[in-house]
Protein backbone atom coordinates (compact mmCIF):
# COMPACT_ATOMS: atom_id res chain seq x y z
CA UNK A 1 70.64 83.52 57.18
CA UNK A 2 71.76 86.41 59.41
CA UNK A 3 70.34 85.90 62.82
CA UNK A 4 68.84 89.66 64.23
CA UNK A 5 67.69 91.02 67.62
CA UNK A 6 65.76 93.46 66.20
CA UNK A 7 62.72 93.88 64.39
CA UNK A 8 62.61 93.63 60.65
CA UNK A 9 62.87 96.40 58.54
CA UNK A 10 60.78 94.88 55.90
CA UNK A 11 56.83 95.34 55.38
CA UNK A 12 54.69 93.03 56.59
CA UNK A 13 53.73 90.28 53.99
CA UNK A 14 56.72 91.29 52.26
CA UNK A 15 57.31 88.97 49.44
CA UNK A 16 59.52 86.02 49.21
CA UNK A 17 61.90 85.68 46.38
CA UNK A 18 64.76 82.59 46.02
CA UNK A 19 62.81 80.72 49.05
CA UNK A 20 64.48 77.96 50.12
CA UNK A 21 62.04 75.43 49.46
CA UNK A 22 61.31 76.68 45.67
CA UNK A 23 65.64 77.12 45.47
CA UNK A 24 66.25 73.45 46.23
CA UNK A 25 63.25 71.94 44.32
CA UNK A 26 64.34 73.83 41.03
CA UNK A 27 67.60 72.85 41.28
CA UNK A 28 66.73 69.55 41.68
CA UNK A 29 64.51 68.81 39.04
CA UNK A 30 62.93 70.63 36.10
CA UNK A 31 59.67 70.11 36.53
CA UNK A 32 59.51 72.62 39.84
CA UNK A 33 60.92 75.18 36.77
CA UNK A 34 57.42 75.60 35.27
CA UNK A 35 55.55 75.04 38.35
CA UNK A 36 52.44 77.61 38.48
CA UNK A 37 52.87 80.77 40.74
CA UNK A 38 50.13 79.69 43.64
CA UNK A 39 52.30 76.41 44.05
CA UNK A 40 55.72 78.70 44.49
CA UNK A 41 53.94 80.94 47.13
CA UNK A 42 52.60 77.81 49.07
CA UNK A 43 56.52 76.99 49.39
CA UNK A 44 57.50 80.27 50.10
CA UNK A 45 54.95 80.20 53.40
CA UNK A 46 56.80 81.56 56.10
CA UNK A 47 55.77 79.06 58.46
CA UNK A 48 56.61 76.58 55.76
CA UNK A 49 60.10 77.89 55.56
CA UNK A 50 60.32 78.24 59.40
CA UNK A 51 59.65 74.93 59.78
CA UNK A 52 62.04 73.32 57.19
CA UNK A 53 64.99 75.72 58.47
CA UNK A 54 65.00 73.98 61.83
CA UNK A 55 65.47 70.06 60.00
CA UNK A 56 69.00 69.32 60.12
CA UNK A 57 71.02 67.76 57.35
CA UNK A 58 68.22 67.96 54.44
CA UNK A 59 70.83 69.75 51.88
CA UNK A 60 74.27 67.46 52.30
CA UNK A 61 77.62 69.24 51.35
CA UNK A 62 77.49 68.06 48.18
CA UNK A 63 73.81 69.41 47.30
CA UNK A 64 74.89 72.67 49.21
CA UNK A 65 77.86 73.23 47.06
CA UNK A 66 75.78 72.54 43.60
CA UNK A 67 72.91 74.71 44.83
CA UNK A 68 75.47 77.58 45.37
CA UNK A 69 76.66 77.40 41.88
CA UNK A 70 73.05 77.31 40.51
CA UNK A 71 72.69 80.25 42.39
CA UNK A 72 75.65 81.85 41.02
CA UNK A 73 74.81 81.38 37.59
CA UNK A 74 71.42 83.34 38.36
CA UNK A 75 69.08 83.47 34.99
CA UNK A 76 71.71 81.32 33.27
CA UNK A 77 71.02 78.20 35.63
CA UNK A 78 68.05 76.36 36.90
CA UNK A 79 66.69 79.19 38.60
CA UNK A 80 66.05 81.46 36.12
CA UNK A 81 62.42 81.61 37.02
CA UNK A 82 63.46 82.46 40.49
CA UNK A 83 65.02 85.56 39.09
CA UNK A 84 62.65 86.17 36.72
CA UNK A 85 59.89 86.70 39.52
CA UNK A 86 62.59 89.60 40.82
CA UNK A 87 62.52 91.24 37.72
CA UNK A 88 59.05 91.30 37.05
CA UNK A 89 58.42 92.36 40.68
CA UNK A 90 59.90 95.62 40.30
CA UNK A 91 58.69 96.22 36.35
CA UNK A 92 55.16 95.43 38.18
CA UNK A 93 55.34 97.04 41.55
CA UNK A 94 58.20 100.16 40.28
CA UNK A 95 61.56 100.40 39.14
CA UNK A 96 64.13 101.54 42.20
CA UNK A 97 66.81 104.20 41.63
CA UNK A 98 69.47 102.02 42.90
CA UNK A 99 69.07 98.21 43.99
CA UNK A 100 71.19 97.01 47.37
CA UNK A 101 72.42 93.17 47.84
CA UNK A 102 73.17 92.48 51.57
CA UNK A 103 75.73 89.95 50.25
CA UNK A 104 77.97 89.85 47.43
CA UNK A 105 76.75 86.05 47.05
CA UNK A 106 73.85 87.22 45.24
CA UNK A 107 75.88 89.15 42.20
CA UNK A 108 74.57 86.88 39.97
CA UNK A 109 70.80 87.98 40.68
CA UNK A 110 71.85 91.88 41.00
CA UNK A 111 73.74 91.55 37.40
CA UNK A 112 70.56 89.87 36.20
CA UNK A 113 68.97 92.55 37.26
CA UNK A 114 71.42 95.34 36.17
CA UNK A 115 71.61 93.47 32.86
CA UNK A 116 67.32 93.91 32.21
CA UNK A 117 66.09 96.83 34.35
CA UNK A 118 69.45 99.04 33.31
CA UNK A 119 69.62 100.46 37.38
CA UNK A 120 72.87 100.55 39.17
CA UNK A 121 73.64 97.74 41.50
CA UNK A 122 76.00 97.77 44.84
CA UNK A 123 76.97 95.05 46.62
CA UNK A 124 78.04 94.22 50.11
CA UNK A 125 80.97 91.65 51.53
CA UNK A 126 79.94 90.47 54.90
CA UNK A 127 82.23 87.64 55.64
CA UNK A 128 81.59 84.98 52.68
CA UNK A 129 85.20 83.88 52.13
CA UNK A 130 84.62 81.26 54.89
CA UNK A 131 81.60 79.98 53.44
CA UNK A 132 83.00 79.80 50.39
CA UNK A 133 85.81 78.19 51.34
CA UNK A 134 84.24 75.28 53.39
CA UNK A 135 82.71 74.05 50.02
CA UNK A 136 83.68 70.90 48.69
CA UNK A 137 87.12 71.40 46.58
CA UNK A 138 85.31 70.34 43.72
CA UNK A 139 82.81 72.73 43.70
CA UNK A 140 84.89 75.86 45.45
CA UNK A 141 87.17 76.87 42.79
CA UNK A 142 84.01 76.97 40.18
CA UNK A 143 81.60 79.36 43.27
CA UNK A 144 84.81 81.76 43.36
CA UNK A 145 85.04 82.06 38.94
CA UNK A 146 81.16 82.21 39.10
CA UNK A 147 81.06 84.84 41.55
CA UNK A 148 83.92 86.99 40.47
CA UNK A 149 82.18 87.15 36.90
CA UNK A 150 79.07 88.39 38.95
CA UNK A 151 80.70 90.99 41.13
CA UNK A 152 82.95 92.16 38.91
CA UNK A 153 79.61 93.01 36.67
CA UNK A 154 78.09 95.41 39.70
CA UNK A 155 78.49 99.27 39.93
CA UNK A 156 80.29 98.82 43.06
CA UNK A 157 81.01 96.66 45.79
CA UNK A 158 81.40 97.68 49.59
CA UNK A 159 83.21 96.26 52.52
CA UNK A 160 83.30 97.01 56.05
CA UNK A 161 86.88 97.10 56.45
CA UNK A 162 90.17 98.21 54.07
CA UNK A 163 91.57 94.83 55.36
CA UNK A 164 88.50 92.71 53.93
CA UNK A 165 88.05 95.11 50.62
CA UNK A 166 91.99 94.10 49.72
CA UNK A 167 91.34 90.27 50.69
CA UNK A 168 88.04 90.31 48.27
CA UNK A 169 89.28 92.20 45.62
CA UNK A 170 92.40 90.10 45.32
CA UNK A 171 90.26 86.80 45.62
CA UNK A 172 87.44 87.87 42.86
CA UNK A 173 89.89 90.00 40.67
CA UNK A 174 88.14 93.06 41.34
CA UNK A 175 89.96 96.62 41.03
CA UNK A 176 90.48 98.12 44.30
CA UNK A 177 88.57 101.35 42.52
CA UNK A 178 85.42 99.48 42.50
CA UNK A 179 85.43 98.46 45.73
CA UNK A 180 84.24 101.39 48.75
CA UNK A 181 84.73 101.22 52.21
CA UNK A 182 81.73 101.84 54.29
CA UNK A 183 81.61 100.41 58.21
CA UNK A 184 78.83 98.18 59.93
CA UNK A 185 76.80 99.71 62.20
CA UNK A 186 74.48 99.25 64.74
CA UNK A 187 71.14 100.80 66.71
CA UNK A 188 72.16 102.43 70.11
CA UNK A 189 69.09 102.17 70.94
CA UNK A 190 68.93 100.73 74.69
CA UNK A 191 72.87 101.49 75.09
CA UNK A 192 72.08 104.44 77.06
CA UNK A 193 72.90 105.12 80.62
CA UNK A 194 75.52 104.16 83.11
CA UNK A 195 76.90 100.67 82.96
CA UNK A 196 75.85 97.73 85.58
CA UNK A 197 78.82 96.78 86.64
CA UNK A 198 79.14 92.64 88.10
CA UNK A 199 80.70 92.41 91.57
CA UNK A 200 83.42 90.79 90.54
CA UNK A 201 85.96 91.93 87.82
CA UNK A 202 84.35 89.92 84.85
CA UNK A 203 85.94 88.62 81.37
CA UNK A 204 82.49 88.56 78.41
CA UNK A 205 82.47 86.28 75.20
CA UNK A 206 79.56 87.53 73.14
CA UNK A 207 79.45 86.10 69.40
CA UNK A 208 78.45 82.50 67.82
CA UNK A 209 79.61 79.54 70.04
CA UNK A 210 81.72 77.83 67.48
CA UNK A 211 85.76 77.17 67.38
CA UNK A 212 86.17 80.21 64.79
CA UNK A 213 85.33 82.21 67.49
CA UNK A 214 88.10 80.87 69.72
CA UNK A 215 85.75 80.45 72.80
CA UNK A 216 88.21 77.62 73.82
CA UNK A 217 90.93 80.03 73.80
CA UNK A 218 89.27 82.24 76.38
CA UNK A 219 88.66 79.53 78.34
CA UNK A 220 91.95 78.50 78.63
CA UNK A 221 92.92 81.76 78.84
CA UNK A 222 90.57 82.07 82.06
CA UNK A 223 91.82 78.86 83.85
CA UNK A 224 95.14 80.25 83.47
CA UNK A 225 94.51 83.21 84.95
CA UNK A 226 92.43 82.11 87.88
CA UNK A 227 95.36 79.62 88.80
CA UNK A 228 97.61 82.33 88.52
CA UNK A 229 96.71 83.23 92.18
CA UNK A 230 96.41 86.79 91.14
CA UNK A 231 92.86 86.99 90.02
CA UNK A 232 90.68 84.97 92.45
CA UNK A 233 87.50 86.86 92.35
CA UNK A 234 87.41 86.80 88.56
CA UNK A 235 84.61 85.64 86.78
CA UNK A 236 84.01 84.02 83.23
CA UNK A 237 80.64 85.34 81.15
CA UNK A 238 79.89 83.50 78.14
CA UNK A 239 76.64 84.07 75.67
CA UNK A 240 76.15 84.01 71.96
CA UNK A 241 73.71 81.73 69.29
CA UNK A 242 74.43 78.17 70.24
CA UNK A 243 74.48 76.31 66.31
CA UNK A 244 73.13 72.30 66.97
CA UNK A 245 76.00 71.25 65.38
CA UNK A 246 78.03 72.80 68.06
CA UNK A 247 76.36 71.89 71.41
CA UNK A 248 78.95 69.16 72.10
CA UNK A 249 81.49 72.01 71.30
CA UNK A 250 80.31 73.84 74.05
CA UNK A 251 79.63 71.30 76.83
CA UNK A 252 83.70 70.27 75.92
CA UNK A 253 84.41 73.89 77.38
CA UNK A 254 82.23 73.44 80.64
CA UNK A 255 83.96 69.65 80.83
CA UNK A 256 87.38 71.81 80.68
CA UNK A 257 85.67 74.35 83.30
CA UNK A 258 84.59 71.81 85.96
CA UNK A 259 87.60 69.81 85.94
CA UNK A 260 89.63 73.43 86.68
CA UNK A 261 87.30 73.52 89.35
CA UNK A 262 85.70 76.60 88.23
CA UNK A 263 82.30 75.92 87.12
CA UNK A 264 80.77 78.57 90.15
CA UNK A 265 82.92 81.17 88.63
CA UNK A 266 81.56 81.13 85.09
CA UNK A 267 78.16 81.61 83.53
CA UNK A 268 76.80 80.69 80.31
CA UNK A 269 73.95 81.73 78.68
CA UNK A 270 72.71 81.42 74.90
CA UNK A 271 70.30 82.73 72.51
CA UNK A 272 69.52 86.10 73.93
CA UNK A 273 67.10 88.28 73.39
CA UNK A 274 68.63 92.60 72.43
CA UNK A 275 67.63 93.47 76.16
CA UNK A 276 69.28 90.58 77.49
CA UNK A 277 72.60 91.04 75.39
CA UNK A 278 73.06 95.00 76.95
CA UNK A 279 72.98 94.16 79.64
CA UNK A 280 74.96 91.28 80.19
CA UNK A 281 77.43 93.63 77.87
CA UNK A 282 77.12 96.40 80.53
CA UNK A 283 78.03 94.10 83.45
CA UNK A 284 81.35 92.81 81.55
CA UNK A 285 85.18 94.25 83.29
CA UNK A 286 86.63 93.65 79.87
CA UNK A 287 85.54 91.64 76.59
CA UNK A 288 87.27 89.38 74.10
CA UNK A 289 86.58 87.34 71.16
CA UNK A 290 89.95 85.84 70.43
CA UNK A 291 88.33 84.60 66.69
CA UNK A 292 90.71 82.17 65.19
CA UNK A 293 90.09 83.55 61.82
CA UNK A 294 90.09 87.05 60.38
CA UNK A 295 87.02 88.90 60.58
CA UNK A 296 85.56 90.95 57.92
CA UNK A 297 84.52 93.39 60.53
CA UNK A 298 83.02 91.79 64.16
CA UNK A 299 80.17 94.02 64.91
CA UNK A 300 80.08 92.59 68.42
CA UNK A 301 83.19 94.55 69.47
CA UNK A 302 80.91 97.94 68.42
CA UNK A 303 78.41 96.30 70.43
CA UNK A 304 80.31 95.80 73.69
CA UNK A 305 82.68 99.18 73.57
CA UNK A 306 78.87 100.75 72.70
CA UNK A 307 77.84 99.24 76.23
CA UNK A 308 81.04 101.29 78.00
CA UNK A 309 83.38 98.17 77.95
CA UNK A 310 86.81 98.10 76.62
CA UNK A 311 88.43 95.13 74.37
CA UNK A 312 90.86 92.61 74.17
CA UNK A 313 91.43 91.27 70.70
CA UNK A 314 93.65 89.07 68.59
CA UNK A 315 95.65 91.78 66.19
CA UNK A 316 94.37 90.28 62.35
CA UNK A 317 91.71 90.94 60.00
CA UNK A 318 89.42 94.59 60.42
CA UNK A 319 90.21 94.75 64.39
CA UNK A 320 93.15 96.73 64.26
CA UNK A 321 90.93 99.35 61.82
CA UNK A 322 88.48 99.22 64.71
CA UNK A 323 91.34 100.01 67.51
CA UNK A 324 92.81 102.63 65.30
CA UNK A 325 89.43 104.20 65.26
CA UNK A 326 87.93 103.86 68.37
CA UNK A 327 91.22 103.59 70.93
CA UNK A 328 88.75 100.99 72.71
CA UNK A 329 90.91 98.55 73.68
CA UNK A 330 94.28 96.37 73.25
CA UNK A 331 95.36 93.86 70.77
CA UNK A 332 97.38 90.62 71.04
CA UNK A 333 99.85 88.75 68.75
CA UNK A 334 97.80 85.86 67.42
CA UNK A 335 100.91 83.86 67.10
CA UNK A 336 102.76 85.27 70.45
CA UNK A 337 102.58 82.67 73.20
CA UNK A 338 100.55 83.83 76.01
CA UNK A 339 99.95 87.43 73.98
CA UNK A 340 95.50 86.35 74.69
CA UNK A 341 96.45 86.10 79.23
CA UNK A 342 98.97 89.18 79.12
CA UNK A 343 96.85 91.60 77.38
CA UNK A 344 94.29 89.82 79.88
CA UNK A 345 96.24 90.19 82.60
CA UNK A 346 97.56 93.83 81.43
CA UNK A 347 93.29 95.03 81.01
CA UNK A 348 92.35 93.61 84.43
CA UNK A 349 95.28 95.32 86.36
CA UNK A 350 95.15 98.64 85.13
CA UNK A 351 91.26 100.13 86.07
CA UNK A 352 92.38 103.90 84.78
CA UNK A 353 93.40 102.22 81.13
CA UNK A 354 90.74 99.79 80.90
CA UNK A 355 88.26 103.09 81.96
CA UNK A 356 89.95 105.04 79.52
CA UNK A 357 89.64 102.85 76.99
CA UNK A 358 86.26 102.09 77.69
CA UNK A 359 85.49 105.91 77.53
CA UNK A 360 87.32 106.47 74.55
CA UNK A 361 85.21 103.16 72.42
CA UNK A 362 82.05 104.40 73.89
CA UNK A 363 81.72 107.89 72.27
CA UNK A 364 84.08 106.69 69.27
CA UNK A 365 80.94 104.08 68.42
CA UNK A 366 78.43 106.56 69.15
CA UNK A 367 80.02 109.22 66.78
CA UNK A 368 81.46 106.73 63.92
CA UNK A 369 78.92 103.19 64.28
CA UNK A 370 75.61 104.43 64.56
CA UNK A 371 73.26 103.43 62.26
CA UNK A 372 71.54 106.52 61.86
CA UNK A 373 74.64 108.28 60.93
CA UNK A 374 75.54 105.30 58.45
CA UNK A 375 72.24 105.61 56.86
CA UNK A 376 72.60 109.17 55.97
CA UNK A 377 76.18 108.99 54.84
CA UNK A 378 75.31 105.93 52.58
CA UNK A 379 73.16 107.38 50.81
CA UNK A 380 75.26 110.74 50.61
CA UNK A 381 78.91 109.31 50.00
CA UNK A 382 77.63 105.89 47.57
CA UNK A 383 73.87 105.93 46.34
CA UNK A 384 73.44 109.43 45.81
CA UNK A 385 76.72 109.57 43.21
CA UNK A 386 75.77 106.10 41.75
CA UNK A 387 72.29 107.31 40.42
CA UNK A 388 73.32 110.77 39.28
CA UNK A 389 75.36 109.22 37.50
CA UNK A 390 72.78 107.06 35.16
């Protein structure tokens, strides 16, 4: 699930459709298959769901990577009747001109419902190479067949980056002609004003708490720094969604912290609320995510150069497409030693650059990343074409 700070777009009492409870239970046996419809919507309670979403370890890797390829398969798996109700949803309720998956892992249900309804179809990558690739071998090289043969079955797909739209289309097979470009972006909504600067020139980590992430990195990166001598009054600000599985993650890096002596020097904070994440953002001398892995786009780097603070970031995956665009900020050699503390060091030394650069990501985002602009030129530049065309 993606985890949001703002309020949902859907209607209230929206309805539920591939619940997790109803998802797992059809998969699992055949008699939840031809359960009747009041038994699906108890399961689909949103307190139900709520409540089963915070157990840990109910669905093992093994289950997770079978329920992913029952998913794949759409109405030629177990859940058919799960994608049935979809279908007869929108014969019931009205056909839309053009129907939208969030993410491309649910091609199988959007050709499903290409396939019966006859409306065009887009999808969206977000990132799910790495989940994809954390299944099970036995069951990974069967999710990337299944969902190539569902993708490659849409209208279009879209990607937030040229870097991720060439990794995707070369994974699934898919023609670089059916696949668009189109940006994250996000609500500036509360990014207004000055920013609130710390006291104390100030390094921010904001993203999931995790070792993709490379919060280790920074921290190392940090103790370096401050033992350089030439950065005494710096300060360390850390926040982001804490996963369970990663609190012992996380209390390794304040371990590492203390034993530098620098535990006064760095604050930590988790879960925050949108309020809460500006401004901590607007207090930050200079932010960096030094993610391990490539990202498919990192929409907390539009966040922080949004809140008037320039970036530091590893030079892989869609960041350099972000740089290019916004001039926010400096990149790093992943794989040059030291490249994370001397582009630290370089940001932290130089006020006019790191201003300048802080000036320049701060109206790029505004004029590029905002979602109201997005909105219109999505429907422009890819619906709008799409359905005149059917």
């Amino acid at each position: 699930p993606h985890l949001l700070d703002e309020e949902s777009a859907g209607a209230k009492n929206s309805p539920i459709f591939l619940g997790g409870l109803n998802v797992y239970l059809q998969h699992k046996s055949a008699i939840f298959r031809k359960t009747p419809k009041w038994l699906d919507d108890l399961f689909n309670h949103e307190s139900l769901l709520r409540w089963v979403a915070g157990k840990r370890g109910i669905t093992t890797p093994r289950q997770l990577g079978e329920i992913t390829l029952s998913t794949f398969r759409a109405k030629d798996g177990p859940l058919a009747k799960e994608v049935g109700k979809v279908i007869d949803w929108f014969r019931e309720h009205g056909q839309p001109d053009v129907l939208i998956l969030s993410t491309i892992l649910l091609a199988g249900v959007g050709r499903s419902v290409r396939e019966e309804l006859g409306i065009p179809v887009i999808g969206f990558f977000q990132g799910e190479d790495g989940f994809l690739d954390s299944l099970y071998p036995q069951y990974r090289e069967e999710a990337w067949k299944l969902l190539s043969g569902g993708a490659g079955k849409l209208d279009t797909c879209v990607s937030p980056s040229l870097y991720f739209a060439k990794h995707m289309g070369n994974r699934l097979g898919i023609p670089e002609t059916n696949i668009q470009y189109f940006p994250n972006g996000i609500s500036l909504d509360g990014y207004e004003g000055a920013t609130n600067k710390a006291d104390h020139p100030t390094i921010g980590y904001f993203a999931r708490i995790c070792p993709e992430k490379g919060l280790d990195l920074l921290v190392d990166a940090f103790i370096e720094l401050k033992k350089s001598d030439k950065h005494e009054e710096l300060r360390l600000a850390i926040a982001g969604t804490l996963p369970s599985e990663n609190i012992t993650y996380l209390e390794q890096q304040k371990t590492k912290i203390s034993n530098a002596g620098f535990t006064d020097e760095v604050k930590i904070k988790t879960n925050l609320s949108r309020p809460e994440k500006i401004r901590f953002l607007k207090e930050l001398s200079v932010f960096c995510v030094p993610a391990r892995l490539p990202e498919a786009f990192g929409l907390y780097v539009i966040e922080a150069m949004a809140a008037g603070v320039p970036v530091v970031l590893p030079d892989h995956g869609s960041f350099p497409e972000i740089i290019e665009e916004t001039k926010g900020g400096l990149l790093y050699g992943k794989d040059e030693p030291g490249g994370l503390v001397s582009s630290l060091c370089t940001m932290l030394g130089d006020s006019v650059q790191a201003k300048q650069f802080a000036e320049q990501g701060s109206v790029a985002v505004h004029q590029k990343y905002s979602n109201d602009r997005l909105a219109k030129e999505l429907v422009e530049n890819i619906l709008a074409p799409l359905v005149s065309t059917k």
